[in-house]
Protein backbone atom coordinates (compact mmCIF):
# COMPACT_ATOMS: atom_id res chain seq x y z
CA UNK A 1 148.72 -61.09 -77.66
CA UNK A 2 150.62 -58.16 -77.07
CA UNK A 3 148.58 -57.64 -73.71
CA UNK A 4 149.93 -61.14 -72.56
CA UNK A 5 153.51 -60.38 -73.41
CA UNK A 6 153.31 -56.90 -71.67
CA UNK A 7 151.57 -58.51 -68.57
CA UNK A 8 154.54 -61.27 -68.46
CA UNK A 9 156.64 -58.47 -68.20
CA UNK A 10 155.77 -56.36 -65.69
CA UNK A 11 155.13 -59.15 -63.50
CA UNK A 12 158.25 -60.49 -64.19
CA UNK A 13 159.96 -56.64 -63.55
CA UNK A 14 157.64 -56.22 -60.38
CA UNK A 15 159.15 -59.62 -59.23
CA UNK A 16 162.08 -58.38 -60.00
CA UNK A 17 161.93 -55.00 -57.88
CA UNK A 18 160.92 -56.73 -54.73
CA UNK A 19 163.34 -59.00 -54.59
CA UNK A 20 166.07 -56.85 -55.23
CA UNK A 21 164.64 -53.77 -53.75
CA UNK A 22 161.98 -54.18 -50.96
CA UNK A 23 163.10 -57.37 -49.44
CA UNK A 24 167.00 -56.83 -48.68
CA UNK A 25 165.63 -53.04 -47.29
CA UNK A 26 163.33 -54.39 -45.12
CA UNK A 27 165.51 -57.58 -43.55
CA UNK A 28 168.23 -54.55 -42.86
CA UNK A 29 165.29 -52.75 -41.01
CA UNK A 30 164.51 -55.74 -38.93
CA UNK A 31 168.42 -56.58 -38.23
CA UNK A 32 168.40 -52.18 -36.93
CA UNK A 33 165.22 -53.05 -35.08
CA UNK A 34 166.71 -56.32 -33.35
CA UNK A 35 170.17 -54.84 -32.40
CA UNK A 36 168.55 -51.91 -30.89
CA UNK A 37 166.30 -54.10 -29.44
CA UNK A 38 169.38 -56.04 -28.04
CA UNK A 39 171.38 -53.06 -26.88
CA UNK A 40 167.83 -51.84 -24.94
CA UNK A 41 167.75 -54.86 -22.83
CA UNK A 42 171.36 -54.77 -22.04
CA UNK A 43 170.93 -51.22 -20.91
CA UNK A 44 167.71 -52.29 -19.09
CA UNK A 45 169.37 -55.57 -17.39
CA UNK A 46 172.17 -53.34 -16.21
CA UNK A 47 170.05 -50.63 -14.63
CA UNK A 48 167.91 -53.25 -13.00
CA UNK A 49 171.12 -54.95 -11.35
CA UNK A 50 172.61 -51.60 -10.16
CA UNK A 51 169.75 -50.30 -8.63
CA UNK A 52 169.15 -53.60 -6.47
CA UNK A 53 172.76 -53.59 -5.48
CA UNK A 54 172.85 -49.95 -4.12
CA UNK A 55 169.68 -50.21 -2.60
CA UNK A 56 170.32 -53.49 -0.43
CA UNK A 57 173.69 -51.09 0.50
């Protein structure tokens, strides 16, 4: 019995850890990843437009 009880329990504290823990940590890696992602391909857009205005100049 007391294997059941101590099995309920650590599942329920693992649950516990990865939603409090490991889940909000890795959606605030993905938001770093996608506004980095975002600022790259501004930085690429505007490189590719000033390069074909100053060479049709």
């Amino acid at each position: 019995m007391s294997r059941v009880v101590m099995l309920v329990i650590g599942t329920l504290l693992g649950l516990f850890v990865l939603f409090n823990f490991l889940l909000p940590m890795l959606v605030g890696l993905v938001k770093i990843a996608l506004i980095v992602g975002v600022i790259a391909l501004l930085v690429f857009v505007a490189v590719a437009v000033m390069s074909k205005s100053s060479r049709s100049h």
